[in-house]
Protein backbone atom coordinates (compact mmCIF):
# COMPACT_ATOMS: atom_id res chain seq x y z
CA UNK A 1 11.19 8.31 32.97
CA UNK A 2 14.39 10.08 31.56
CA UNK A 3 15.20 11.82 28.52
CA UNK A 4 18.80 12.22 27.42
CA UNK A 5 20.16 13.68 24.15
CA UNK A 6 23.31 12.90 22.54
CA UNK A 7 24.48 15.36 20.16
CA UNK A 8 27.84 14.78 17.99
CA UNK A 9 28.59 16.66 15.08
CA UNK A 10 26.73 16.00 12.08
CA UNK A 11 23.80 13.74 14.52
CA UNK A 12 21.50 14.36 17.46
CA UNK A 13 20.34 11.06 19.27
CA UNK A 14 17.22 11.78 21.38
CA UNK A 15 16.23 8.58 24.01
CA UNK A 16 13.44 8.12 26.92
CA UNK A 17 14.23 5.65 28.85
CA UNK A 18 17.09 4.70 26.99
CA UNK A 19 15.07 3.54 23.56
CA UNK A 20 15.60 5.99 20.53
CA UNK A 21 12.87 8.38 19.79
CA UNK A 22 14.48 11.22 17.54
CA UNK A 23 17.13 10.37 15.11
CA UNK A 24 18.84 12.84 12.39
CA UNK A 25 20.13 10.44 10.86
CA UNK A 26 16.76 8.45 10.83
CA UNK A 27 14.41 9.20 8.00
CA UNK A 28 10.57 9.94 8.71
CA UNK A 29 9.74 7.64 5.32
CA UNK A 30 11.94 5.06 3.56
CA UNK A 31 11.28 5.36 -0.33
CA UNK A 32 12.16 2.14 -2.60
CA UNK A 33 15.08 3.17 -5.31
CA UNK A 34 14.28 3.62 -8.87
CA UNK A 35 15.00 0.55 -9.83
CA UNK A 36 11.79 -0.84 -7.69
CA UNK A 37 9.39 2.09 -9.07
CA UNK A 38 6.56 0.91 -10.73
CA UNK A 39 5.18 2.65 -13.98
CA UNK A 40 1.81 1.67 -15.31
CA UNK A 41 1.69 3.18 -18.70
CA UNK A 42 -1.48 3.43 -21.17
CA UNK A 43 -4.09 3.60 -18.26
CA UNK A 44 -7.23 4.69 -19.48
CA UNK A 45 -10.00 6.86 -16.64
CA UNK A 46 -13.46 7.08 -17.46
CA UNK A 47 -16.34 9.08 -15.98
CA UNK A 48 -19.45 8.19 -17.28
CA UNK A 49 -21.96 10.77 -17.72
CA UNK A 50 -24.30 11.39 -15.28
CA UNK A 51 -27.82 11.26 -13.74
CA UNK A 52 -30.17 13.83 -15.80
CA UNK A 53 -33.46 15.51 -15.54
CA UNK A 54 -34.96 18.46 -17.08
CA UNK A 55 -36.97 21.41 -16.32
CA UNK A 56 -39.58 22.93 -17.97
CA UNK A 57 -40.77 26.36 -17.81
CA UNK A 58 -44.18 27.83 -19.65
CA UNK A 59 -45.75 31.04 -19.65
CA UNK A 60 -49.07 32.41 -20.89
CA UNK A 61 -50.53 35.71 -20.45
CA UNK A 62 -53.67 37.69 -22.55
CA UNK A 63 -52.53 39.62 -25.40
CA UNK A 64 -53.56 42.65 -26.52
CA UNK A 65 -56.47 41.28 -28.57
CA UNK A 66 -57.46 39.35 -25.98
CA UNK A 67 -55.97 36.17 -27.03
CA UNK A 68 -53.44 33.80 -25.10
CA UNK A 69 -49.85 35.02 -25.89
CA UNK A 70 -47.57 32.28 -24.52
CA UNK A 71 -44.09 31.42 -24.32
CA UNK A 72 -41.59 28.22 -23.52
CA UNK A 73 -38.03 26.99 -22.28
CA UNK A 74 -36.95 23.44 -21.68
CA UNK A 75 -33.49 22.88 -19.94
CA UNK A 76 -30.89 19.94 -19.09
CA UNK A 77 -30.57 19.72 -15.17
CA UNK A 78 -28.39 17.54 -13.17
CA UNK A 79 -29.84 16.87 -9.77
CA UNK A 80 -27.91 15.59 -6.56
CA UNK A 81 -25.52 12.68 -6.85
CA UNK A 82 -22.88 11.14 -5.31
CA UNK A 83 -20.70 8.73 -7.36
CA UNK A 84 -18.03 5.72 -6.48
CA UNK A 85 -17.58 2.15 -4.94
CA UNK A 86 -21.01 1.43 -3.51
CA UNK A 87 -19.65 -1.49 -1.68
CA UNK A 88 -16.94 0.84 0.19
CA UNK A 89 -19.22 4.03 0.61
CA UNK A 90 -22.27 4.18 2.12
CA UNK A 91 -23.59 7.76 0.67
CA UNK A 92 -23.18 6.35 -2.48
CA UNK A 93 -26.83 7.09 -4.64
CA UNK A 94 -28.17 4.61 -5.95
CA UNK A 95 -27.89 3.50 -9.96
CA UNK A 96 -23.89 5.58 -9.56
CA UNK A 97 -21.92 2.93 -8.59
CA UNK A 98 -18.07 3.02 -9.70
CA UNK A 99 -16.09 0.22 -8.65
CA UNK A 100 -12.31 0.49 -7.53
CA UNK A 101 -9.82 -1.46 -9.58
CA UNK A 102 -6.70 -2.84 -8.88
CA UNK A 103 -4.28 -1.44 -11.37
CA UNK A 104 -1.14 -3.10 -10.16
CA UNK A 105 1.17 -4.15 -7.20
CA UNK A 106 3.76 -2.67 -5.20
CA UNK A 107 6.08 -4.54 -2.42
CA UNK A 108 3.65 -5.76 0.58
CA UNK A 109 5.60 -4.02 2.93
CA UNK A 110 4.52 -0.36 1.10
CA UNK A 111 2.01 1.89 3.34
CA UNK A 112 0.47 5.23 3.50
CA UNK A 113 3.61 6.76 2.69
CA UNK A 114 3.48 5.83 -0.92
CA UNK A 115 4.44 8.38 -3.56
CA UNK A 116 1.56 8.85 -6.72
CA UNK A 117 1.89 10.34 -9.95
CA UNK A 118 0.27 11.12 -12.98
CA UNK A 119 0.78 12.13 -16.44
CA UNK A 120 -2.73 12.49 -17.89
CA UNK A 121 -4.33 14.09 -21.15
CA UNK A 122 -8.27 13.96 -21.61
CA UNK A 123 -9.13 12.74 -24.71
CA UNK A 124 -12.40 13.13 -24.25
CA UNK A 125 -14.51 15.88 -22.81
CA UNK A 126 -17.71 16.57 -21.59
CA UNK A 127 -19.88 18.53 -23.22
CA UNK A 128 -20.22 22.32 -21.95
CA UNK A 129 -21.93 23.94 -18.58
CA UNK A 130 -24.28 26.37 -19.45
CA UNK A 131 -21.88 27.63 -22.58
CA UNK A 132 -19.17 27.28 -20.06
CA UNK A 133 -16.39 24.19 -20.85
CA UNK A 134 -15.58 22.61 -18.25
CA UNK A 135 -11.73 23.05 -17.58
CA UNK A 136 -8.98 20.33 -16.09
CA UNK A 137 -7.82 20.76 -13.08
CA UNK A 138 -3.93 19.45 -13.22
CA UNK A 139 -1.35 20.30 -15.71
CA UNK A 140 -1.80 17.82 -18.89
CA UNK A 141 0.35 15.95 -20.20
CA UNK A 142 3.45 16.07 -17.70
CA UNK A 143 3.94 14.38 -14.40
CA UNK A 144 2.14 15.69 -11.41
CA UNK A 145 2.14 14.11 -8.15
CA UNK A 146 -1.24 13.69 -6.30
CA UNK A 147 -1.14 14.50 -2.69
CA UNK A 148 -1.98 11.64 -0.31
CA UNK A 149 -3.10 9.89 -3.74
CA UNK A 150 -5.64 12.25 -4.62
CA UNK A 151 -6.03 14.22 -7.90
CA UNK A 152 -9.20 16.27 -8.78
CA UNK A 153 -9.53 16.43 -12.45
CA UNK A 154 -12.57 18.53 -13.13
CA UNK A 155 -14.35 20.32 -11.57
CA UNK A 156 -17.08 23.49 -12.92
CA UNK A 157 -20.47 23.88 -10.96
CA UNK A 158 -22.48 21.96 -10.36
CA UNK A 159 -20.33 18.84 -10.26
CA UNK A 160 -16.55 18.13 -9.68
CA UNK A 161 -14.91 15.05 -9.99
CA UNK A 162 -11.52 13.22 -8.90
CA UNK A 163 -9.21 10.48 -8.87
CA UNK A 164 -7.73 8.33 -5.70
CA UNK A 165 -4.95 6.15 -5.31
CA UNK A 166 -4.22 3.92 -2.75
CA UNK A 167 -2.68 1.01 -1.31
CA UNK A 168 -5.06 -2.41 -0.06
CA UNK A 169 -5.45 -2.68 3.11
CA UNK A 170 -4.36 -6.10 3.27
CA UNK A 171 -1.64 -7.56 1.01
CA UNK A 172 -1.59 -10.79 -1.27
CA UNK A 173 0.01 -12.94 0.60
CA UNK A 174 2.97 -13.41 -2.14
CA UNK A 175 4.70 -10.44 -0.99
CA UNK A 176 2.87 -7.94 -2.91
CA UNK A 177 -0.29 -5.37 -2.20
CA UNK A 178 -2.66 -3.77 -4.56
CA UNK A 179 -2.75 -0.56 -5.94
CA UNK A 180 -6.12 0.59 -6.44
CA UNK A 181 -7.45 3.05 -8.46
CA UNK A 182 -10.97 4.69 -6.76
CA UNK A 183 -13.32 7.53 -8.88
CA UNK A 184 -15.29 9.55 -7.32
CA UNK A 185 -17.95 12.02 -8.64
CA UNK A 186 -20.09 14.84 -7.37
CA UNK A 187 -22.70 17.53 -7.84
CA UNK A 188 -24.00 19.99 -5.69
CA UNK A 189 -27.95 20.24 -4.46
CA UNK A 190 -29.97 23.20 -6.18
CA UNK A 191 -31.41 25.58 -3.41
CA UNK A 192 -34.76 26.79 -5.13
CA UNK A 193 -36.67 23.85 -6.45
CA UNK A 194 -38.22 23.76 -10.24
CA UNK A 195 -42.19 23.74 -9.70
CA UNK A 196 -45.44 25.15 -9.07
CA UNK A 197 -48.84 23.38 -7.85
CA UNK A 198 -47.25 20.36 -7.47
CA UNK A 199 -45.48 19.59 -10.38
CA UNK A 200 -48.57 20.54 -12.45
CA UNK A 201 -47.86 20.59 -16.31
CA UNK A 202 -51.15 22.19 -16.91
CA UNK A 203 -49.92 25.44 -14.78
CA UNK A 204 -47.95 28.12 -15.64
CA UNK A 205 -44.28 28.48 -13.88
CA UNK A 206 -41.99 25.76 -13.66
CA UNK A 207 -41.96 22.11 -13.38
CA UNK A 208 -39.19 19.41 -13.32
CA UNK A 209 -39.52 15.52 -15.70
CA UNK A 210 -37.43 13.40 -16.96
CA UNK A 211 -35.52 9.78 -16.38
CA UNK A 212 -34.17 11.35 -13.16
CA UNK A 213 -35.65 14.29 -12.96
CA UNK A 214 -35.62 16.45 -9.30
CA UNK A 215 -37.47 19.57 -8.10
CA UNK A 216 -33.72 20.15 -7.26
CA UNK A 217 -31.87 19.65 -10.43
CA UNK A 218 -29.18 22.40 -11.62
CA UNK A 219 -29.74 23.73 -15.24
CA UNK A 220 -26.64 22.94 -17.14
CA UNK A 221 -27.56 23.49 -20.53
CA UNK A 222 -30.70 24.56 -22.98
CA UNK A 223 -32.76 22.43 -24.78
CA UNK A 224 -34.95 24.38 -26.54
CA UNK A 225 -37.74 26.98 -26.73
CA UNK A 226 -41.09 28.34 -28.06
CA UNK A 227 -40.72 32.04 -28.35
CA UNK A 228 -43.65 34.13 -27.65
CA UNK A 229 -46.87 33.95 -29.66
CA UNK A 230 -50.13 34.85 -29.62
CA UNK A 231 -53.02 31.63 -30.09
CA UNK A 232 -55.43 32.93 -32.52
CA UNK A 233 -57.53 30.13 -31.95
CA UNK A 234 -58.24 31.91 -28.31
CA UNK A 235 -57.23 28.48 -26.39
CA UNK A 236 -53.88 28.49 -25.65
CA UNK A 237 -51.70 26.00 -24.38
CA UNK A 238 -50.07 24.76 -27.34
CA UNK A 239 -46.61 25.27 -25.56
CA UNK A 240 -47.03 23.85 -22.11
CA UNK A 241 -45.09 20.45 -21.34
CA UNK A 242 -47.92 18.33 -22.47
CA UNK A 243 -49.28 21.16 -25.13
CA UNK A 244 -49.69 20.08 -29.13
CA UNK A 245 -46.56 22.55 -29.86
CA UNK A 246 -44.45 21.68 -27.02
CA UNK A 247 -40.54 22.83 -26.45
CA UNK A 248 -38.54 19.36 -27.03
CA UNK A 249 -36.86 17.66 -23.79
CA UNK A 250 -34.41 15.74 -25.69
CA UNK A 251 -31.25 15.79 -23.88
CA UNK A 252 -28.42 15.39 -26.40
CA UNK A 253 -25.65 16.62 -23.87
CA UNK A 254 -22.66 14.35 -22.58
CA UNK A 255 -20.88 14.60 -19.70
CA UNK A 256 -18.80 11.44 -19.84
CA UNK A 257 -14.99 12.57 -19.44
CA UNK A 258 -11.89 10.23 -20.64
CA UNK A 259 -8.47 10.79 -19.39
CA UNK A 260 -5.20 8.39 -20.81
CA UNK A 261 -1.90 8.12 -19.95
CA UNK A 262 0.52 6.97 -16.96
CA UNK A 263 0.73 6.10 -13.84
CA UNK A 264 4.23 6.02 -11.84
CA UNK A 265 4.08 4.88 -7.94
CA UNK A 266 7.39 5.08 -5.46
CA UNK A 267 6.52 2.31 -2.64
CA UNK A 268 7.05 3.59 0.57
CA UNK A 269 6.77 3.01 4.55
CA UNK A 270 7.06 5.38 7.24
CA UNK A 271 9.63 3.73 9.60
CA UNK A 272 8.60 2.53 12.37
CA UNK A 273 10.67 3.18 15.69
CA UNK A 274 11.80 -0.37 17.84
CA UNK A 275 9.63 -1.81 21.01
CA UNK A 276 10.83 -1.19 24.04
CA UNK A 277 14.38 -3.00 24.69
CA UNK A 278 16.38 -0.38 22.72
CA UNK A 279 17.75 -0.97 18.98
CA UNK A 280 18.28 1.55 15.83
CA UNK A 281 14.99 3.81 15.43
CA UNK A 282 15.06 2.58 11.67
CA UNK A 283 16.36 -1.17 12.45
CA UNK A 284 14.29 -3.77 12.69
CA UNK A 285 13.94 -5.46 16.49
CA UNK A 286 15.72 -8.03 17.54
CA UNK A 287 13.90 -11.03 19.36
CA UNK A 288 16.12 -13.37 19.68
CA UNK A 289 14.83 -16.51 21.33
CA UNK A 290 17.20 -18.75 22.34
CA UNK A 291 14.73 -21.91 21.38
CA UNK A 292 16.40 -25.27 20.83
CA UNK A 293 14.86 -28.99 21.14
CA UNK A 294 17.22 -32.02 20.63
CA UNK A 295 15.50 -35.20 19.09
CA UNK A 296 12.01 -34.20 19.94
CA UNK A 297 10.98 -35.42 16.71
CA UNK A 298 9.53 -34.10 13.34
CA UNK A 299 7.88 -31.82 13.31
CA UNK A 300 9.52 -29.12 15.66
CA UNK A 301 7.25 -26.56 16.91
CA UNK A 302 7.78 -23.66 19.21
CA UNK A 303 4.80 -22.54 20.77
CA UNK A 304 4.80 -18.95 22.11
CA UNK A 305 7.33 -16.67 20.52
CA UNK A 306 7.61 -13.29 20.93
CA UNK A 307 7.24 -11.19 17.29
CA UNK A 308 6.65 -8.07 18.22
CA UNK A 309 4.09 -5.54 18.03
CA UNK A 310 1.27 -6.32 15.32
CA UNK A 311 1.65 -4.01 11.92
CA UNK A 312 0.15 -4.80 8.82
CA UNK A 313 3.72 -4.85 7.58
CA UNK A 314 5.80 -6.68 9.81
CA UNK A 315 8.11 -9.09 8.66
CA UNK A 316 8.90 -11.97 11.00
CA UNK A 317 12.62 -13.57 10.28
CA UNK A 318 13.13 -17.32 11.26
CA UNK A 319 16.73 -18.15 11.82
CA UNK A 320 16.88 -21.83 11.42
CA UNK A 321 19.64 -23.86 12.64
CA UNK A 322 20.11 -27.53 12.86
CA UNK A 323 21.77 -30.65 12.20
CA UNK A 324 21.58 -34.23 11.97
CA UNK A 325 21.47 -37.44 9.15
CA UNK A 326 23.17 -37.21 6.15
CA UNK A 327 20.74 -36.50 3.02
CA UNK A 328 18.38 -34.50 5.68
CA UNK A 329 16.64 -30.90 4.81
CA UNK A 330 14.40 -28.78 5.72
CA UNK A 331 10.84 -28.93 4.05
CA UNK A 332 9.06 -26.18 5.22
CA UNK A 333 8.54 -23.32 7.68
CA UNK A 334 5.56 -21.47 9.02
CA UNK A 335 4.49 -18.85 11.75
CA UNK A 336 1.97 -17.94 12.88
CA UNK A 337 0.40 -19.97 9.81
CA UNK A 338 1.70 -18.06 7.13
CA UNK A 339 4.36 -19.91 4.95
CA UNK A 340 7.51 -18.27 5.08
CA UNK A 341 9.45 -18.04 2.02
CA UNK A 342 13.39 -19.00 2.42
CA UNK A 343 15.74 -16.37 2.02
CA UNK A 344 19.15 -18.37 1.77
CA UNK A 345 20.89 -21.71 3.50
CA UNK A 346 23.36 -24.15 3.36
CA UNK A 347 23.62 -27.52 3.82
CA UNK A 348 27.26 -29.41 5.21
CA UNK A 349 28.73 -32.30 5.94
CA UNK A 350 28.21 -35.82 6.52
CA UNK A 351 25.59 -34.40 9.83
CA UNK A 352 23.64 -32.20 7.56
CA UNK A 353 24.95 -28.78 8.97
CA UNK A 354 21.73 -26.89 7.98
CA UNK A 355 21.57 -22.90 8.23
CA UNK A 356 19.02 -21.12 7.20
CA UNK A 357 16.89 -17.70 7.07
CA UNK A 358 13.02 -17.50 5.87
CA UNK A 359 10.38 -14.65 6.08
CA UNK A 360 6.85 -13.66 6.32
CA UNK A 361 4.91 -11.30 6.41
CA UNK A 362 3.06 -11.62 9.82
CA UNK A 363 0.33 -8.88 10.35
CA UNK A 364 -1.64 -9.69 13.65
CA UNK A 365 -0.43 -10.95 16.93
CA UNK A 366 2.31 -10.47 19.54
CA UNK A 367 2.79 -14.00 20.05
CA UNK A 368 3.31 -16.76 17.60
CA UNK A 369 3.66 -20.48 16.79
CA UNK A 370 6.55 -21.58 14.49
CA UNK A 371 6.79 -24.68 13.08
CA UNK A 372 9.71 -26.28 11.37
CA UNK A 373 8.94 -29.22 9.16
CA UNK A 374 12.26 -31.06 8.37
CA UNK A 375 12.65 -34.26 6.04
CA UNK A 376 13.18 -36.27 9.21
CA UNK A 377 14.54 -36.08 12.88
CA UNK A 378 17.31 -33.97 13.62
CA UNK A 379 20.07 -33.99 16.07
CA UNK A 380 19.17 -30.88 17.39
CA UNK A 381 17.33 -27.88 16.39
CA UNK A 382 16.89 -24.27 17.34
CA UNK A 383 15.44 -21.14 15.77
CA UNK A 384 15.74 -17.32 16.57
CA UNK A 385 13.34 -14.96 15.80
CA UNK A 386 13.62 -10.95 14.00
CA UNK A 387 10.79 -8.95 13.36
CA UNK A 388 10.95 -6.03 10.91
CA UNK A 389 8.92 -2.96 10.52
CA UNK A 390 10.72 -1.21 7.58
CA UNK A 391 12.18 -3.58 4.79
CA UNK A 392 11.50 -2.65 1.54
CA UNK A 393 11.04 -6.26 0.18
CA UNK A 394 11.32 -9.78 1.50
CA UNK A 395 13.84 -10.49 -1.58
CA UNK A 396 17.24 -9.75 -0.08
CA UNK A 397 19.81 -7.16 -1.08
CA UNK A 398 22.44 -9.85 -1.01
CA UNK A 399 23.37 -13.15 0.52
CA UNK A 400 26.16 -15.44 1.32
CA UNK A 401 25.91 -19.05 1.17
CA UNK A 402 28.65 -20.89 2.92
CA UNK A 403 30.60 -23.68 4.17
CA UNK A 404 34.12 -21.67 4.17
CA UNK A 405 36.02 -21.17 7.64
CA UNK A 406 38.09 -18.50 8.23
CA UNK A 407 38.01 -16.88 5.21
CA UNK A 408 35.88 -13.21 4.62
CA UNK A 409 33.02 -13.07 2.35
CA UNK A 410 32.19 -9.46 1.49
CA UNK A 411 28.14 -8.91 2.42
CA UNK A 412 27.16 -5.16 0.42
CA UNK A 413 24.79 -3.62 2.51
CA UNK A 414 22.04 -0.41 2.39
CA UNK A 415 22.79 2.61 4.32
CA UNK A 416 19.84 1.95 6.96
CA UNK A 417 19.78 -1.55 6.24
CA UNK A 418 20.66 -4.47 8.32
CA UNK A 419 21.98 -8.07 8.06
CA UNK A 420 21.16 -11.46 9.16
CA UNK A 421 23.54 -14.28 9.85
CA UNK A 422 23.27 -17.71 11.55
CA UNK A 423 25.35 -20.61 11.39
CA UNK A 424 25.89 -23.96 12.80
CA UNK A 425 28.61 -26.49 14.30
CA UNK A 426 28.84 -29.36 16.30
CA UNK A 427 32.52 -29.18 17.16
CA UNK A 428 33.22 -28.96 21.13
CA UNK A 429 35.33 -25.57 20.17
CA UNK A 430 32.34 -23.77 19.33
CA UNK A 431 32.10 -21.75 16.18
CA UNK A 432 32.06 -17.47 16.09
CA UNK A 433 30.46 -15.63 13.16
CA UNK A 434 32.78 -12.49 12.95
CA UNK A 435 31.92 -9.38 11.70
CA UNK A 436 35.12 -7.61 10.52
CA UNK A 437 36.13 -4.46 8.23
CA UNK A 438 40.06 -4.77 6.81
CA UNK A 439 40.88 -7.65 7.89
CA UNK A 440 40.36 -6.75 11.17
CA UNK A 441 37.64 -7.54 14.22
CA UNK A 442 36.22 -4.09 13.99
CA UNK A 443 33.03 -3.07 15.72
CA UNK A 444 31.00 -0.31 13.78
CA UNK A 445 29.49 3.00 14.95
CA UNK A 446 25.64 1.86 15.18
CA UNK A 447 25.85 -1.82 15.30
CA UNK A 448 23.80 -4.13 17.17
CA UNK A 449 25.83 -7.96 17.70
CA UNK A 450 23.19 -10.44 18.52
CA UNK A 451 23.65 -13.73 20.90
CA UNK A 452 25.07 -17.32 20.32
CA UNK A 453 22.87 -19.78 20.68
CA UNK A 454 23.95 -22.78 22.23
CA UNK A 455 22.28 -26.27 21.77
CA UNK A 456 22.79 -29.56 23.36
CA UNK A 457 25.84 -30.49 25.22
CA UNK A 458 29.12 -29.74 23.82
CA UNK A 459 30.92 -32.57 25.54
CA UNK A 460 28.81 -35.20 23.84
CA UNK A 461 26.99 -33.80 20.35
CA UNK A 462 28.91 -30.62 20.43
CA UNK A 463 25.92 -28.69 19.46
CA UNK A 464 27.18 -25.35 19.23
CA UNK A 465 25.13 -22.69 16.68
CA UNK A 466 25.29 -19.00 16.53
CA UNK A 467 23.56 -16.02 14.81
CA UNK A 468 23.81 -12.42 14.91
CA UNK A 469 22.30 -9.28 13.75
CA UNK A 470 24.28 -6.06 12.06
CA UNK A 471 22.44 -2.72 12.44
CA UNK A 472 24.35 -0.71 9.07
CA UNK A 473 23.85 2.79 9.45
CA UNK A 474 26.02 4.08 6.89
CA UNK A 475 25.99 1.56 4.06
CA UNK A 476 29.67 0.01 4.19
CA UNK A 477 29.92 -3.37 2.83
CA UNK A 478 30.12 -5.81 5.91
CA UNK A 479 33.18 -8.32 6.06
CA UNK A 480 31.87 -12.07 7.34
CA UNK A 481 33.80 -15.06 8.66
CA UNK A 482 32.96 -18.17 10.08
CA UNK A 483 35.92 -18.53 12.98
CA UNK A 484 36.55 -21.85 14.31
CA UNK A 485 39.75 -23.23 16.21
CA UNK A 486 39.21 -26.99 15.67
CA UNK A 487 38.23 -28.86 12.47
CA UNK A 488 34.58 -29.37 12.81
CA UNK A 489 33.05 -32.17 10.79
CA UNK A 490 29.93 -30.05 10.52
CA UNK A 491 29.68 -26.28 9.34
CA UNK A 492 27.38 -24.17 7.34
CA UNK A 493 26.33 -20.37 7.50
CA UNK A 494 24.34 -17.97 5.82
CA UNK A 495 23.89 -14.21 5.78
CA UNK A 496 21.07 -11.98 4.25
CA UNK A 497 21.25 -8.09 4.22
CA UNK A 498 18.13 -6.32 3.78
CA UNK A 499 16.91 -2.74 3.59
């Protein structure tokens, strides 16, 4: 193993082995602009009330005629209870489920890394804690991020509660993922419990009733109560639980909590550095294949193509190049199963030049099957792979579209983005997609060229295609051209930057 660092001024370039692993010009997370910020306004958070009980405490002692002087307090208590998705969390008590909901979507390709926050007012409180009201935890009414998604918004023992937002763990297979929105709710456990003989009402001391009353519930707020008084009658017992003058046990306390306002996400991923075989520490990683077949058919299926390491986020990039009849297209594209949406292509000529780029979002596997459904045979056909561990979106920053040779076509780019191209000929000169700056063949500081492909033999179908990969570090607008010496009958390219 070796280390090396490069160090230039303004950027320090760490490697092992000769694949990046420190980067100052490489940012730990990649945040989407404002433009793909998503703000969820009039969201409405409700905590029900919760589980109650009451305790119950009489006294009776001789007066000083000899008669029973007795005396009564009833109380509100909240016992032990844990609060949220049932179905997620197995502590969960029973009868206190909260289910998550989904309260909107952010690109699929959004982690952990995602940015929350809130702007929140409660509109309606509970009622109060002994006397005590029960305060808000966050700043109302302005924005306030919640760290790692997480917001408590009350909290006053003997219970707290909180908000969490998060991302699904798998996404929708449209290029989106869910936000959801998860409650949680909890109260602590009373040490000393409320009783005496066994929960006897007939005894003096303590006792505990109720819906959901607990020998452990916490007094949170008086009910009522029978001040002393001395039975004439010499019987006593009029203010026990079950007594003819009892204290009441009607609970009319609240403690359901409402909070409104908005919501405001900022999608991001932490990026992810390449596999081994070198590339930009934010770039996606090249795989480039070098798969052709020549009139095997239709459909064309490559069986066993690298894609990388598996990521719930990876985006696998087809590069699609082929040609063949006049009137021919391509109808579909899959890998690893999943329907890959197209990104750009053209179509050219009286051989049906077809190049083309299409995504998806490819989770599990290192290995894949790609399969390339075209509207009939084709002359020839081959395919190169990309996978991507940090793109925003699966809808392009730009694209070109083109037939044109020897002529630039401006590509804008995102500082830390990157950029596709592939194109196709079947001219015995071969065809070279150029990357240039000015005017000029100019190779920038950071960029990765990819291979040409070659397909069939050029002496008899001329079967020449080509793609390449730009790593943009700095965000420069990349200069395109399609270079060809001859006058091929058959010519098409396309280019897709991403971020």
């Amino acid at each position: 193993m070796t280390r090396s660092w490069q160090i230039v001024p303004g950027r320090v370039l760490g490697k092992k082995d000769g694949v990046p692993f420190f980067d100052t010009d490489a940012f730990p997370v990649q945040y989407a602009n404002e433009s793909q910020e998503v703000l969820l306004t009039g969201q409405t958070i409700t905590f029900p009330d919760f589980q109650k009980g009451n305790a119950y405490c009489w006294q009776q002692w001789d007066g000083p005629s000899g008669n029973p002087t007795e005396s009564a307090i009833s109380v509100v208590t909240i016992p032990n209870q844990e609060w949220g998705p049932s179905a997620s969390l197995a502590y969960i008590t029973a009868g206190c489920n909260l289910d998550d909901t989904v309260i909107g979507t952010v690109p699929a390709l959004a982690d952990g890394s995602t940015k929350f926050f809130v702007k929140l007012t409660r509109t309606a409180s509970p009622s109060n804690v002994n006397g005590i009201s029960v305060p808000v935890q966050f700043e109302e009414n302005v924005w306030v991020e919640c760290p790692g998604g997480s917001l408590p918004v009350e909290a006053l023992y003997p219970f707290a509660r909180m908000i969490q937002l998060f991302l699904a763990a798998a996404d929708n297979g449209d290029g989106t993922r869910n936000v959801i929105m998860r409650r949680l709710m909890s109260t602590v456990r009373q040490r000393q419990g409320f009783y005496r003989s066994g929960n006897n009402y007939s005894k003096t001391g303590w006792n505990y009733g109720g819906t959901y009353g607990s020998v452990f519930g916490v007094p949170v707020a008086q009910i009522d109560t029978r001040g002393a008084s001395t039975d004439l009658s010499g019987i006593g017992g009029r203010f026990r639980r079950n007594g003819s003058n009892p204290a009441s046990t009607t609970d009319n306390t609240n403690y359901r909590s409402i909070f409104t306002g908005d919501i405001r996400i900022v999608p991001g991923r932490a990026q992810i550095a390449p596999l081994s075989g070198g590339g930009d520490p934010n770039g996606p990683h090249f795989l480039f294949t070098d798969e052709d077949q020549r009139g095997a058919g239709d459909p064309y299926t490559f069986t066993d193509r690298l894609i990388g390491d598996a990521d719930p986020g990876r985006v696998v990039f087809a590069l699609v190049m082929t040609y063949g009849s006049s009137g021919r297209s391509i109808s579909s594209v899959t890998i690893a199963g999943v329907v890959a949406s197209l990104v750009a292509t053209t179509t050219f000529g009286s051989f049906a030049g077809i190049a083309a780029i299409y995504a998806a979002t490819v989770p599990s596997g290192t290995t894949a099957t790609v399969v390339v459904d075209c509207s009939g045979s084709m002359t020839a056909i081959a395919i190169d792979l990309v996978a991507g561990y940090n793109i925003s979106s699966l809808v392009p920053d730009a694209i070109i579209q083109s037939s044109d040779l020897n002529t630039n076509r401006s590509l804008p780019t995102t500082a830390g983005g990157f950029a596709l191209a592939c194109s196709i000929s079947n001219d015995s000169w071969g065809n070279y997609l150029f990357l240039n700056w000015n005017d000029d063949d100019y190779d920038l500081s950071g960029i990765e060229n990819a291979v040409l492909t070659q397909v069939g033999d050029p002496a008899t179908d001329g079967g020449i295609l080509g793609c390449r990969a730009f790593q943009n570090t700095d965000g420069t607008t990349l200069q395109l051209r399609l270079n060809n010496p001859g006058t091929p009958p058959v010519r098409a390219w396309v280019a897709a930057s991403f971020h």
